[in-house]
N, C-alpha and C. Protein backbone atom coordinates (compact mmCIF):
# COMPACT_ATOMS: atom_id res chain seq x y z
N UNK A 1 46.32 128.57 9.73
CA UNK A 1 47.09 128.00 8.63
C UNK A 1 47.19 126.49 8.82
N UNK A 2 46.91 125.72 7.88
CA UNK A 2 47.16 124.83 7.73
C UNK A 2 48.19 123.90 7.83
N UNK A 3 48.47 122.38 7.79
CA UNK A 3 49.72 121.87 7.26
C UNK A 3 49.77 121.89 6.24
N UNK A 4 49.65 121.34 5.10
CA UNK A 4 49.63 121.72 3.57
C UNK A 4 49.75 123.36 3.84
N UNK A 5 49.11 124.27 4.00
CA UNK A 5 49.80 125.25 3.46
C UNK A 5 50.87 126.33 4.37
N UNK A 6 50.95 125.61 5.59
CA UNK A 6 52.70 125.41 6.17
C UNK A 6 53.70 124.79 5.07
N UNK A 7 53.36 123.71 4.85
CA UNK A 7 54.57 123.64 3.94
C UNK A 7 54.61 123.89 2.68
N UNK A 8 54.18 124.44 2.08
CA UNK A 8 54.19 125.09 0.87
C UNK A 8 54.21 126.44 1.19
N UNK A 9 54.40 127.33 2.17
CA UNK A 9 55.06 128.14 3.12
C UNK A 9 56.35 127.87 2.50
N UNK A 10 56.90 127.32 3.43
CA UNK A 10 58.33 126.80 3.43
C UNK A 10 59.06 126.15 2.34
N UNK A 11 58.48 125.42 1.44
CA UNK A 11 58.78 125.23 -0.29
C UNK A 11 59.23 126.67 -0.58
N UNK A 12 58.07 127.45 -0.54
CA UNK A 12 58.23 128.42 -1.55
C UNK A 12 59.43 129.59 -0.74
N UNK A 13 59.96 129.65 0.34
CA UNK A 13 61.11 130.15 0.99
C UNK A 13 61.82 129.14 1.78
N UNK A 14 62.14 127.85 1.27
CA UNK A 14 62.91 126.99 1.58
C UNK A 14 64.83 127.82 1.62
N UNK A 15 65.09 128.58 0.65
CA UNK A 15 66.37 128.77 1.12
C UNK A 15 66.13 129.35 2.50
N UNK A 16 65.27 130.42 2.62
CA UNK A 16 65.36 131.12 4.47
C UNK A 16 65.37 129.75 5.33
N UNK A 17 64.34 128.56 5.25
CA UNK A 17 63.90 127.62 5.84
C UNK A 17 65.30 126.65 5.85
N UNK A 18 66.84 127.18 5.25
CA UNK A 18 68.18 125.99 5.21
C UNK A 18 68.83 127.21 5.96
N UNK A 19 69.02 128.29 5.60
CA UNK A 19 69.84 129.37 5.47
C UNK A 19 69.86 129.46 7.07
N UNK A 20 68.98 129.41 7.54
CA UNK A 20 68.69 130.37 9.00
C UNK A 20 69.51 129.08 10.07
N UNK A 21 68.57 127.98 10.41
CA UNK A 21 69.27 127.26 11.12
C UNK A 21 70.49 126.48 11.06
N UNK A 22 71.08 126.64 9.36
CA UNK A 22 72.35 126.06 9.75
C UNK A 22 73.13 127.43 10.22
N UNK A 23 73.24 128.49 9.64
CA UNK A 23 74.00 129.62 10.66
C UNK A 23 73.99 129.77 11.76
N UNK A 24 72.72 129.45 12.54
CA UNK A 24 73.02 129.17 14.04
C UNK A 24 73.73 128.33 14.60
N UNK A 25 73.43 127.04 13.81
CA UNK A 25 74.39 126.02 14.42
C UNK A 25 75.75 126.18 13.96
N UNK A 26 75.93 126.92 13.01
CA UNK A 26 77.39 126.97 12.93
C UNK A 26 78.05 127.88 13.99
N UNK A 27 77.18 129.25 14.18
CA UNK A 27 78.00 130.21 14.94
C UNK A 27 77.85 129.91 16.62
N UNK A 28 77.15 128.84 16.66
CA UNK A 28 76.87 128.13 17.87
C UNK A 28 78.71 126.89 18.29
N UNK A 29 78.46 126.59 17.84
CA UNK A 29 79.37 125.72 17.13
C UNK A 29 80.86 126.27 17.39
N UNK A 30 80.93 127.01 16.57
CA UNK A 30 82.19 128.21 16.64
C UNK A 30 82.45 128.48 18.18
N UNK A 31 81.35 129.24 18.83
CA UNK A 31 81.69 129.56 19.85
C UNK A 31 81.76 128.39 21.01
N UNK A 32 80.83 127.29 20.84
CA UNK A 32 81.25 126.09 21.94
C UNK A 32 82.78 125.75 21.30
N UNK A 33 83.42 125.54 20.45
CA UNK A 33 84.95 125.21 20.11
C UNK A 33 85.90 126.04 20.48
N UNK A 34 85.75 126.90 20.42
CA UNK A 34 86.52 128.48 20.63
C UNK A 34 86.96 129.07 21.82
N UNK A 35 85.54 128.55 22.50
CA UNK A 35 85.66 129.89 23.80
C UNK A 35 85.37 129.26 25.04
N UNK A 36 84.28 128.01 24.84
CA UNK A 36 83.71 127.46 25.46
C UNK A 36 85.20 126.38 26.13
N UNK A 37 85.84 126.36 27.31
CA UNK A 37 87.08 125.24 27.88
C UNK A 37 86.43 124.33 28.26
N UNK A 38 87.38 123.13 27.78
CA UNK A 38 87.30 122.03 28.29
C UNK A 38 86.63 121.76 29.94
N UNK A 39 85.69 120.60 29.95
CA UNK A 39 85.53 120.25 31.84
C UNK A 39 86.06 118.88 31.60
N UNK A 40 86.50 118.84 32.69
CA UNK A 40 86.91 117.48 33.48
C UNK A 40 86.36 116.99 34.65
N UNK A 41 86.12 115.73 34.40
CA UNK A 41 85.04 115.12 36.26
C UNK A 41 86.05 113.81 36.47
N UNK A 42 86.24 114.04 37.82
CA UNK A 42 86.89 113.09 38.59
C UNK A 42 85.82 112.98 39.96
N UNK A 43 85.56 111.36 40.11
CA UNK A 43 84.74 110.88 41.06
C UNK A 43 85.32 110.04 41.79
N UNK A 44 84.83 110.13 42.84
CA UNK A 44 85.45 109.34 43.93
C UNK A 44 84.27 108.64 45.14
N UNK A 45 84.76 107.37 45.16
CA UNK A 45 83.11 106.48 46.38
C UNK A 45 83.83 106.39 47.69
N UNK A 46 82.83 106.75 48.54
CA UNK A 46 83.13 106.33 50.07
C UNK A 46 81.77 105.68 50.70
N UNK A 47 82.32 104.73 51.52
CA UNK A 47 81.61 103.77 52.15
C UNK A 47 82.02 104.42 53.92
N UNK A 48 80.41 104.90 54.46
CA UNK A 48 80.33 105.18 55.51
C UNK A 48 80.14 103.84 57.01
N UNK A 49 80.73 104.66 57.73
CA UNK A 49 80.98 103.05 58.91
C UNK A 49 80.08 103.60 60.25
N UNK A 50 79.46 103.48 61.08
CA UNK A 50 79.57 104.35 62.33
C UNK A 50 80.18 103.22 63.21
N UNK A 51 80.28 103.77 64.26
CA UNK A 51 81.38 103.34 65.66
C UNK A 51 80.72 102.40 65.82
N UNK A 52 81.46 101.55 66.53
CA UNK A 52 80.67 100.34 66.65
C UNK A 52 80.16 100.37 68.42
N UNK A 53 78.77 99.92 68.32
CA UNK A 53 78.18 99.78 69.97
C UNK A 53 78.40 98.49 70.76
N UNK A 54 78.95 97.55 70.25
CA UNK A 54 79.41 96.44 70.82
C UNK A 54 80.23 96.42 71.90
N UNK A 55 80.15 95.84 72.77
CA UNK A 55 81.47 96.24 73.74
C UNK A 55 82.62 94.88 73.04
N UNK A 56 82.40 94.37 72.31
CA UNK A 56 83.55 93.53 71.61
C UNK A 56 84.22 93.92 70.09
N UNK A 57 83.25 95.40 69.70
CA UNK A 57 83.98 96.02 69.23
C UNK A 57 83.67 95.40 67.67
N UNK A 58 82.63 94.49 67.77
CA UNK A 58 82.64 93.31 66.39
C UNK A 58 81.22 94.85 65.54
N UNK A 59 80.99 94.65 64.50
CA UNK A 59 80.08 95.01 63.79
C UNK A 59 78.72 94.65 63.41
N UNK A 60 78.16 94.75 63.79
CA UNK A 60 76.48 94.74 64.76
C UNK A 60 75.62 95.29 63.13
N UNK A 61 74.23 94.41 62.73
CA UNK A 61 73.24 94.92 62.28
C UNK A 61 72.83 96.05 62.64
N UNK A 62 72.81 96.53 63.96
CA UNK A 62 72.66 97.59 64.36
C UNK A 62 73.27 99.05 63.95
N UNK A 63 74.81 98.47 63.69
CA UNK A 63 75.62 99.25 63.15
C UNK A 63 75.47 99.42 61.88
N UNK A 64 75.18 98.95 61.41
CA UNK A 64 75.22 99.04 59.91
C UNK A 64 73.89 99.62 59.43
N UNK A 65 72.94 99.46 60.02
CA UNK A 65 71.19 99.92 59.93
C UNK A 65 71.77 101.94 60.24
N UNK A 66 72.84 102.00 61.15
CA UNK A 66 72.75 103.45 61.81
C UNK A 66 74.22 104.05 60.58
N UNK A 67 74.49 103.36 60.19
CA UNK A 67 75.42 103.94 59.33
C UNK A 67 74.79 104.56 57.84
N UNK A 68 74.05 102.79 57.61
CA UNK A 68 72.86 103.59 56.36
C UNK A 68 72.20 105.30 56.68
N UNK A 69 71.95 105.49 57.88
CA UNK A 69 70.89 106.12 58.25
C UNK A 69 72.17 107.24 58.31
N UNK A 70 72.96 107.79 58.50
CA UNK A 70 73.80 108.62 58.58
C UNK A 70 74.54 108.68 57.07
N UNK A 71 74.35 107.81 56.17
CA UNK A 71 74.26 108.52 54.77
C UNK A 71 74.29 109.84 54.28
N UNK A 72 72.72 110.47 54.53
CA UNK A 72 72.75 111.23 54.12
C UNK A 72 72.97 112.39 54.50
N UNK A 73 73.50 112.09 55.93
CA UNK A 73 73.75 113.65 56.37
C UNK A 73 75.25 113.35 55.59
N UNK A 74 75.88 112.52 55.53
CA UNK A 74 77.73 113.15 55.39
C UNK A 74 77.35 113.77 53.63
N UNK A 75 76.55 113.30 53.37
CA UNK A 75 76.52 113.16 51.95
C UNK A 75 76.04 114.86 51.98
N UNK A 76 75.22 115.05 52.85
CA UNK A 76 75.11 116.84 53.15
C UNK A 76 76.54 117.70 53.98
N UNK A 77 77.27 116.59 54.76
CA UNK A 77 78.29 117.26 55.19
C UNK A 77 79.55 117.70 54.28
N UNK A 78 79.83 116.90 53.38
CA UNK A 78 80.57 116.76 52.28
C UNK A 78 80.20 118.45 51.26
N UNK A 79 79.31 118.90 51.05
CA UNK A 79 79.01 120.53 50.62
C UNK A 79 79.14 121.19 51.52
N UNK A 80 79.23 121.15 53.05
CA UNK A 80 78.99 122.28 53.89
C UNK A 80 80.43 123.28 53.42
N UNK A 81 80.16 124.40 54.28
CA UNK A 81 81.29 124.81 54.27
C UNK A 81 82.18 124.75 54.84
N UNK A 82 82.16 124.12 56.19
CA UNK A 82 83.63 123.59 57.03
C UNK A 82 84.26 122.76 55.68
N UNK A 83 83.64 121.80 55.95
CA UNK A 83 84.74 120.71 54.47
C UNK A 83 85.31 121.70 54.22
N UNK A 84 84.15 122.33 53.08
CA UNK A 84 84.94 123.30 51.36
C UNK A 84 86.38 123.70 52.15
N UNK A 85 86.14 124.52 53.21
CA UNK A 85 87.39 125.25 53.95
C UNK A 85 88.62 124.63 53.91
N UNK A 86 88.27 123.69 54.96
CA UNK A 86 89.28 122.40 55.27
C UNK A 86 89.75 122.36 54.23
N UNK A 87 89.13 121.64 53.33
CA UNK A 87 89.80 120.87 51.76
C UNK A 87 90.60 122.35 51.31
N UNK A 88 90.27 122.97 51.26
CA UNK A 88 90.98 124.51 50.13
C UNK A 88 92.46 124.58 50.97
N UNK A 89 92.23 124.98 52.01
CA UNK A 89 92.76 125.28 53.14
C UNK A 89 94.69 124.03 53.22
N UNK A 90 93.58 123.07 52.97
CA UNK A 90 94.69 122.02 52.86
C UNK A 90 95.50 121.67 51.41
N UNK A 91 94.93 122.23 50.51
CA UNK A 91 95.70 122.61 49.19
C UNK A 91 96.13 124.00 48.92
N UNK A 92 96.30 124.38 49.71
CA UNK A 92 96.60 126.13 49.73
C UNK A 92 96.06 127.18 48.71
N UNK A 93 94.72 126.79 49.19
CA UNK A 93 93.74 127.47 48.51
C UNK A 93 92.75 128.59 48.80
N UNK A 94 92.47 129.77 48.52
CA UNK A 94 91.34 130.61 49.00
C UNK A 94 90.09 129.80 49.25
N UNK A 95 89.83 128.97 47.92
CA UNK A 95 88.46 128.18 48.09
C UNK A 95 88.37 126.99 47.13
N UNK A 96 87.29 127.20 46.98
CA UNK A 96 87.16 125.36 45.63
C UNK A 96 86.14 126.62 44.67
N UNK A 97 85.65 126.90 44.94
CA UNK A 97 84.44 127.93 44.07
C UNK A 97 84.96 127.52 42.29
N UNK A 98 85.96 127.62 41.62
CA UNK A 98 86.27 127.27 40.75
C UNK A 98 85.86 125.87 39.92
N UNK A 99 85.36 124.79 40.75
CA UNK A 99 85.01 123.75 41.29
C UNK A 99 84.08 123.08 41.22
N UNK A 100 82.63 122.54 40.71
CA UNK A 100 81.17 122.11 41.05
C UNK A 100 81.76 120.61 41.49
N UNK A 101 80.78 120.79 42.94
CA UNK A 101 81.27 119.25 43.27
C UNK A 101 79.83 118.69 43.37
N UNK A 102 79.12 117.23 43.01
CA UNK A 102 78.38 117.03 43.17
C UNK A 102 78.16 115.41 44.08
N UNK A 103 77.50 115.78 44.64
CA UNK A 103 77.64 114.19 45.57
C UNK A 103 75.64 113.53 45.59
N UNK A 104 76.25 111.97 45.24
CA UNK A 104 74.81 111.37 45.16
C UNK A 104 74.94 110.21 45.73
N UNK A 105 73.83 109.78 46.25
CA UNK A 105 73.70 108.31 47.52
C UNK A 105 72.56 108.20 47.54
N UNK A 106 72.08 106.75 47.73
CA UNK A 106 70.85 106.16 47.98
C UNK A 106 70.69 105.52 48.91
N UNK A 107 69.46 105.70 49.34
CA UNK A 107 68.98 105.01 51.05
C UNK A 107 69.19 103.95 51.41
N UNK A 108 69.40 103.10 50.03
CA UNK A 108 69.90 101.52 50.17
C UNK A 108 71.47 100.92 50.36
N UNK A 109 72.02 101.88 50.44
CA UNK A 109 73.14 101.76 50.41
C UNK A 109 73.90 102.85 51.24
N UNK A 110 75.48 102.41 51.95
CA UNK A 110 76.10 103.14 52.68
C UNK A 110 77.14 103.76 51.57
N UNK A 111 77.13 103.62 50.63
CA UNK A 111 78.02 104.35 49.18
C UNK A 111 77.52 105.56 48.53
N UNK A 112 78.78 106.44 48.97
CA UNK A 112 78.59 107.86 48.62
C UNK A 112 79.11 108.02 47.42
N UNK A 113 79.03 108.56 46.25
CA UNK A 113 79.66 108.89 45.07
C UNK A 113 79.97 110.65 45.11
N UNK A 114 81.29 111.11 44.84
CA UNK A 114 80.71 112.74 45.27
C UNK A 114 82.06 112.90 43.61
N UNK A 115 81.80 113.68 42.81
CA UNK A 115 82.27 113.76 41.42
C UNK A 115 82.31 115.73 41.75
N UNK A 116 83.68 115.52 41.04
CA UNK A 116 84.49 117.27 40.78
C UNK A 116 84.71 117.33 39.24
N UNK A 117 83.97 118.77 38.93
CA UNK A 117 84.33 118.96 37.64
C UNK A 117 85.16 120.29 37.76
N UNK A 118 85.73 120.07 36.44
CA UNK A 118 86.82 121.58 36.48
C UNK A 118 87.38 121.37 35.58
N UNK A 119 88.48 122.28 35.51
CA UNK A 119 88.91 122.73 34.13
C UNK A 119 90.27 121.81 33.75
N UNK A 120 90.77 121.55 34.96
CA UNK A 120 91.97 120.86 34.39
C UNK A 120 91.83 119.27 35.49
N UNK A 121 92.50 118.54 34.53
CA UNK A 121 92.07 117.33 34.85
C UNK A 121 92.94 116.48 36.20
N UNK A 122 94.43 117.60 36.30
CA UNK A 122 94.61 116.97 37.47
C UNK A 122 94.49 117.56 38.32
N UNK A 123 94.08 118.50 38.28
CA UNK A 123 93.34 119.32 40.09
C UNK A 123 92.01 118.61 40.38
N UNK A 124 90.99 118.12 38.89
CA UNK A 124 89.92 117.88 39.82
C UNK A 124 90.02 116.29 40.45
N UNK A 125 90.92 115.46 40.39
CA UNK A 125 91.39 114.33 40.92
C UNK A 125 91.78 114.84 42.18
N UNK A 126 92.72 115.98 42.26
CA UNK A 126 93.74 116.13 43.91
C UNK A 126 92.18 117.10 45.05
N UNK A 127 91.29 117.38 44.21
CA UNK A 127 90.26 118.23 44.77
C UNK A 127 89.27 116.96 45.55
N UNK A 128 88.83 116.19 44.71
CA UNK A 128 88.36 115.04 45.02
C UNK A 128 88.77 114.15 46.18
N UNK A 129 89.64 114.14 45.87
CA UNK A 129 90.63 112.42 47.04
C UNK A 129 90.91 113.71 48.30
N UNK A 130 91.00 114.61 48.12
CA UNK A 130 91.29 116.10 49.59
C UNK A 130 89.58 116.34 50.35
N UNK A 131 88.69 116.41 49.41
CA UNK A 131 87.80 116.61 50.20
C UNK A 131 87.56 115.41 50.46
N UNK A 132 87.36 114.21 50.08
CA UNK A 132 87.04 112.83 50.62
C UNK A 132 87.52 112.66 52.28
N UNK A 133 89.16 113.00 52.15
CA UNK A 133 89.67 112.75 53.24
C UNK A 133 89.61 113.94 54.51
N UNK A 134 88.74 114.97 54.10
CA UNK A 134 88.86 116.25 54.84
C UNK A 134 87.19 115.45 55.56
N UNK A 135 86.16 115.07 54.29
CA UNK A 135 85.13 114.84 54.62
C UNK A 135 85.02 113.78 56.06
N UNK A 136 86.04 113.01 55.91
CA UNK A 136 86.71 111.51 56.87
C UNK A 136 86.48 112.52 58.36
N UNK A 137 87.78 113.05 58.57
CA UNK A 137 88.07 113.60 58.95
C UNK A 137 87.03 114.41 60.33
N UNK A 138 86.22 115.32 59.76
CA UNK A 138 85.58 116.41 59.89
C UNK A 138 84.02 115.31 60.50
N UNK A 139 83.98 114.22 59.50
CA UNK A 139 82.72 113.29 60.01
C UNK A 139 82.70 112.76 61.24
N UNK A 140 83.96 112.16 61.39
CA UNK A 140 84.22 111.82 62.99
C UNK A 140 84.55 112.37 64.28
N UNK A 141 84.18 113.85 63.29
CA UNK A 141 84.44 115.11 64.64
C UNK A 141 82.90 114.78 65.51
N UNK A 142 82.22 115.24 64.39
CA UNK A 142 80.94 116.16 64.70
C UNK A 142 80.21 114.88 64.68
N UNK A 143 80.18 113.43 63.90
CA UNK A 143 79.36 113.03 63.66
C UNK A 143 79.80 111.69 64.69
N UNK A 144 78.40 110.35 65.05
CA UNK A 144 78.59 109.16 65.37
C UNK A 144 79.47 108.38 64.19
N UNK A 145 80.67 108.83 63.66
CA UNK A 145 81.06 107.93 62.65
C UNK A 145 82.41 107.43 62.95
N UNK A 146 82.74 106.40 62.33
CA UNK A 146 83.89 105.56 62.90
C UNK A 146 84.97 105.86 61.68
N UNK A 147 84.21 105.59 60.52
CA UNK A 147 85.15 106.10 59.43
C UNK A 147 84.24 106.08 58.13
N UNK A 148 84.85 106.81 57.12
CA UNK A 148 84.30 106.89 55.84
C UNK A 148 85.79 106.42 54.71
N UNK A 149 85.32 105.28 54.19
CA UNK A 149 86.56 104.55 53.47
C UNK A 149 86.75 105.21 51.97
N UNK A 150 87.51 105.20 51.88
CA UNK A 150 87.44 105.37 50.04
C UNK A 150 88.11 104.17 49.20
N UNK A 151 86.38 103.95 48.73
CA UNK A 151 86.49 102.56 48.05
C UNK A 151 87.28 102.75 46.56
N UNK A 152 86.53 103.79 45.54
CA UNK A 152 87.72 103.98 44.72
C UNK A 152 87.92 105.58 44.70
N UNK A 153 89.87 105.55 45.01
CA UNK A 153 90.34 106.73 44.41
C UNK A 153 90.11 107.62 43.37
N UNK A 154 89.98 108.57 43.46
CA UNK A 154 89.78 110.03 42.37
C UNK A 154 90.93 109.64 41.17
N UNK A 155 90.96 109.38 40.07
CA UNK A 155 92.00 108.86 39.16
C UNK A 155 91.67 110.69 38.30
N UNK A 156 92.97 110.93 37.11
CA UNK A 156 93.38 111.96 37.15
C UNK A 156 92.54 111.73 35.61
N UNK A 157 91.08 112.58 34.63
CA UNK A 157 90.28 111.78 33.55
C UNK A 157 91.18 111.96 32.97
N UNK A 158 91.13 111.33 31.76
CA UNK A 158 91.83 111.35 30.41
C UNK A 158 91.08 111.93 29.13
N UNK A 159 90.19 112.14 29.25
CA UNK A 159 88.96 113.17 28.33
C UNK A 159 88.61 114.00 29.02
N UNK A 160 87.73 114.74 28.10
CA UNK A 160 87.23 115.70 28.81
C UNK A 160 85.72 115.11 29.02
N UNK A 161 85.02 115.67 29.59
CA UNK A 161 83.07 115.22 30.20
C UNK A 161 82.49 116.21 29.83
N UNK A 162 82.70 117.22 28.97
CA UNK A 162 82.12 118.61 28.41
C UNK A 162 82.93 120.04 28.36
N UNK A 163 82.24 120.72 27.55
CA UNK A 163 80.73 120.80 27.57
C UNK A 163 80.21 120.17 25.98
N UNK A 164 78.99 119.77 26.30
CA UNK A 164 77.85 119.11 25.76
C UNK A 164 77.85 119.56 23.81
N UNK A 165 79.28 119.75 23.49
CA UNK A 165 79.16 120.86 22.02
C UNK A 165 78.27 120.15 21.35
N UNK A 166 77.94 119.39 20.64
CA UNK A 166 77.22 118.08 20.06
C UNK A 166 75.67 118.99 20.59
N UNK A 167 75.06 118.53 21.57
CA UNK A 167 73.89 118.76 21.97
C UNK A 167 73.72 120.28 21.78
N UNK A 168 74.61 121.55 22.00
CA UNK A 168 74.36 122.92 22.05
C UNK A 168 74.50 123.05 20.72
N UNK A 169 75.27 122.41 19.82
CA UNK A 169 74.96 122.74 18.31
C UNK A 169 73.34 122.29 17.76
N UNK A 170 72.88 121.07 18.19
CA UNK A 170 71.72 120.60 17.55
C UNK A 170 70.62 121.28 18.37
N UNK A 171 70.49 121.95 19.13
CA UNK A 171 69.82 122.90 20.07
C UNK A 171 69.50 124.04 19.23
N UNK A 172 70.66 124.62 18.57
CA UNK A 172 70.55 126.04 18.11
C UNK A 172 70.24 125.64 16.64
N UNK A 173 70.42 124.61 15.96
CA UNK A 173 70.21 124.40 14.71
C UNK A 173 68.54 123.88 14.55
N UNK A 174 67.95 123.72 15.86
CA UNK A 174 66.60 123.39 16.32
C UNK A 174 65.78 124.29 15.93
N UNK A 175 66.32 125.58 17.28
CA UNK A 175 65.58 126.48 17.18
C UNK A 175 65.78 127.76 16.39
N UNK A 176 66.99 127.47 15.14
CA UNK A 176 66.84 128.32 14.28
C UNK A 176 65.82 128.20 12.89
N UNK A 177 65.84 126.57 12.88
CA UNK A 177 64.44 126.23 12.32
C UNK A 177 63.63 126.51 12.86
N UNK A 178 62.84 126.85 14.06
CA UNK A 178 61.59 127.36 14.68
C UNK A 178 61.31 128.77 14.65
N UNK A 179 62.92 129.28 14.04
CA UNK A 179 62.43 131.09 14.18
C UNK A 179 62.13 131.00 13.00
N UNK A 180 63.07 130.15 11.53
CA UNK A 180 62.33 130.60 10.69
C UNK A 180 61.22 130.23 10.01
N UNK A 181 60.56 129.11 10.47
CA UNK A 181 59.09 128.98 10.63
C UNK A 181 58.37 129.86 11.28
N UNK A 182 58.41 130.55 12.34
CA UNK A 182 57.52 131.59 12.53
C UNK A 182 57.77 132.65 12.15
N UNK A 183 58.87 132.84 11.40
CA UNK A 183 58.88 134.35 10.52
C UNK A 183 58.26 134.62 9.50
N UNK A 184 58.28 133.01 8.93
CA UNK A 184 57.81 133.14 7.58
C UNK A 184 56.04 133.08 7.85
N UNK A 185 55.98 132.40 8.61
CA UNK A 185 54.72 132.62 9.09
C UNK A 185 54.04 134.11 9.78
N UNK A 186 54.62 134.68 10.73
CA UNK A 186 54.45 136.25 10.71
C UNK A 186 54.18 136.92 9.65
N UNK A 187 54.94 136.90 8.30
CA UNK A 187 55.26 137.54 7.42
C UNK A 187 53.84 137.10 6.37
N UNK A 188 53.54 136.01 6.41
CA UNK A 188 51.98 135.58 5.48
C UNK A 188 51.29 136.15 6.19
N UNK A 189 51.19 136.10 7.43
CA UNK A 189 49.92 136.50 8.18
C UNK A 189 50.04 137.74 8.03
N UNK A 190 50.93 138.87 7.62
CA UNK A 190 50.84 140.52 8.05
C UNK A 190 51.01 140.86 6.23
N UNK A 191 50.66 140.05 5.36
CA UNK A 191 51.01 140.30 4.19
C UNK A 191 49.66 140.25 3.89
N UNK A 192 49.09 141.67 3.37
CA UNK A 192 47.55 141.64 2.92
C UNK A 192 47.31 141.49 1.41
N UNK A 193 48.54 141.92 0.70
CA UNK A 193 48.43 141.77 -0.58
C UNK A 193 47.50 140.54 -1.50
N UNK A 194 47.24 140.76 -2.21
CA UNK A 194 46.18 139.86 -2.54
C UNK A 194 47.15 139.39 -4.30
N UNK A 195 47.58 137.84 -4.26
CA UNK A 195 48.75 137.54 -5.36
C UNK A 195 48.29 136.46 -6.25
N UNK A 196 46.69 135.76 -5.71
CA UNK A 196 46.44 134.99 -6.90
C UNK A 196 44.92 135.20 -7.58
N UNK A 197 44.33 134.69 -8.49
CA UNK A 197 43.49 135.40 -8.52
C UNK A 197 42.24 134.17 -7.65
N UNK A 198 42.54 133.18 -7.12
CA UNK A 198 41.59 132.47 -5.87
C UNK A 198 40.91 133.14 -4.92
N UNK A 199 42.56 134.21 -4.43
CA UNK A 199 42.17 135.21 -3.20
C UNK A 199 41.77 136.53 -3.81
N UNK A 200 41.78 136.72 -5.04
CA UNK A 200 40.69 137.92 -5.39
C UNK A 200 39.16 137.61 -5.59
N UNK A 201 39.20 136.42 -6.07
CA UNK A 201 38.01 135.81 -6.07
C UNK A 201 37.01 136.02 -4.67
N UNK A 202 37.77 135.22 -3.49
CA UNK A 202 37.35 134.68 -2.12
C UNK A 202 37.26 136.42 -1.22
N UNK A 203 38.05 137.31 -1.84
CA UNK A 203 38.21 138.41 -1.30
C UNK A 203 37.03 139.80 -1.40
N UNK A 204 36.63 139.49 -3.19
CA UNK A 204 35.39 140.17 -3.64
C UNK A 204 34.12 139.28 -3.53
N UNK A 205 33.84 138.41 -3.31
CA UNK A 205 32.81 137.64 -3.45
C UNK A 205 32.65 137.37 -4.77
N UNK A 206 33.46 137.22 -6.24
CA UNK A 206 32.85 137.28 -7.36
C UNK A 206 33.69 136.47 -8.37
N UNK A 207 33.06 135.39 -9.13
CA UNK A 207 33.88 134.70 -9.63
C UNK A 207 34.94 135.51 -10.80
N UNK A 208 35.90 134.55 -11.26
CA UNK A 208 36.82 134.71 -12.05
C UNK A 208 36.42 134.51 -13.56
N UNK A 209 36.21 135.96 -14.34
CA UNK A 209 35.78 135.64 -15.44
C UNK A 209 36.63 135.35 -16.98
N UNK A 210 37.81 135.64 -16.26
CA UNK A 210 39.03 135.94 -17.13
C UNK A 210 40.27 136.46 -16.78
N UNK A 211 41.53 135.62 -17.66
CA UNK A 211 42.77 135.97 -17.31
C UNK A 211 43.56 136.26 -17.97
N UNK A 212 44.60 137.00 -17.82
CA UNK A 212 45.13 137.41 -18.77
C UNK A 212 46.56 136.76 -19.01
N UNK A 213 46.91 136.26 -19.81
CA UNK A 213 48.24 135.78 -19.54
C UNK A 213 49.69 136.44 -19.54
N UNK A 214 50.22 136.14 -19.17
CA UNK A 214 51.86 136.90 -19.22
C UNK A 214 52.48 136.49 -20.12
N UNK A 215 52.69 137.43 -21.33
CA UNK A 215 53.34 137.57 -22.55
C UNK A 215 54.95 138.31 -22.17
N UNK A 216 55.91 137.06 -22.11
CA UNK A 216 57.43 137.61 -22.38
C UNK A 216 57.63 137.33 -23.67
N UNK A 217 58.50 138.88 -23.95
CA UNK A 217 59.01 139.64 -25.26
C UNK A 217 60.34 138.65 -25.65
């Protein structure tokens, strides 16, 4: 099939071709408003230190080259599950599971960003600034670290950060236009009927010698 006769496809069942994908996006729609709760993200930065090797105790290139370099483990220690524990543990909690925490850092830098989403906006602030300081904590157990600072505090959002309703409506209003383009297309292709007289022509091998016209009474 063609383009030209794709869309003259779709001309000629243009209501299916409106009908179909705005109902998706509406009942899409409906249900992201409805059912779908609010998220909230609260983020919080820490700047990693390690101990210092100086015997004067001053802060050494050295130090700072081995602090970069210990980045990314806290930035892996920060998900383990000691933290999660700790942190729950210290808000009198079974767990965080309720929780997605996500933490990101680059090699160029000793700045950790680690962001909590959840449902209500002031737990994922008190979830945030708890594991930061559990993360502190727990780093200078196990790890060469002197301290992990928190440059800015977990603040409590004032919006919400999702979910994405906007994008999951134009998603489904997408691909309800794509079903009904290939329905209507299924439906030509499995339709043998023969409706003009071109394709009786092209169908018998034999030209068109005459037509009859349609006489309304």
């Amino acid at each position: 099939m063609t383009i030209i006769e794709l869309f003259a496809l779709m001309r000629k069942h243009l209501r299916v071709v409106i009908i179909v994908p705005v109902v998706c996006a509406l009942l899409t729609a409906i249900f992201c408003f409805t059912v779908l709760p609010n998220t909230y993200t609260a983020s919080v930065s820490m700047y990693v230190l390690t101990k210092s090797t100086s015997e004067t105790n001053a802060i050494t290139n050295q130090d700072l080259s081995a602090s970069q370099m210990l980045t990314n483990d806290v930035a892996t220690l920060i998900k383990s599950d000691r933290v999660q524990a700790d942190a729950a543990k210290a808000m009198n909690l079974e767990n965080l599971d309720d929780y997605n925490i996500s933490v990101s850092s680059q090699t160029t830098t000793r700045v950790i960003t680690m962001s909590v989403r959840g449902t209500s906006p002031s737990e994922v602030a008190t979830v945030a600034n708890q594991v930061a300081k559990t993360t502190d904590s727990v780093a200078q157990e196990v790890m060469e670290v002197q301290s992990i600072n928190v440059i800015d505090k977990a603040s409590e959002p004032e919006s919400p950060s999702g979910p994405p309703r906007a994008l999951y409506t134009l998603v489904a209003f997408l691909f309800g236009l794509c079903a009904a383009i290939a329905f209507l297309v299924i439906m030509d292709t499995a339709d043998t009927r023969v409706h003009t007289s071109d394709q009786a022509s092209e169908l018998l091998g034999v030209p068109v010698i005459g037509r009859i016209p349609v006489i309304q009474g």
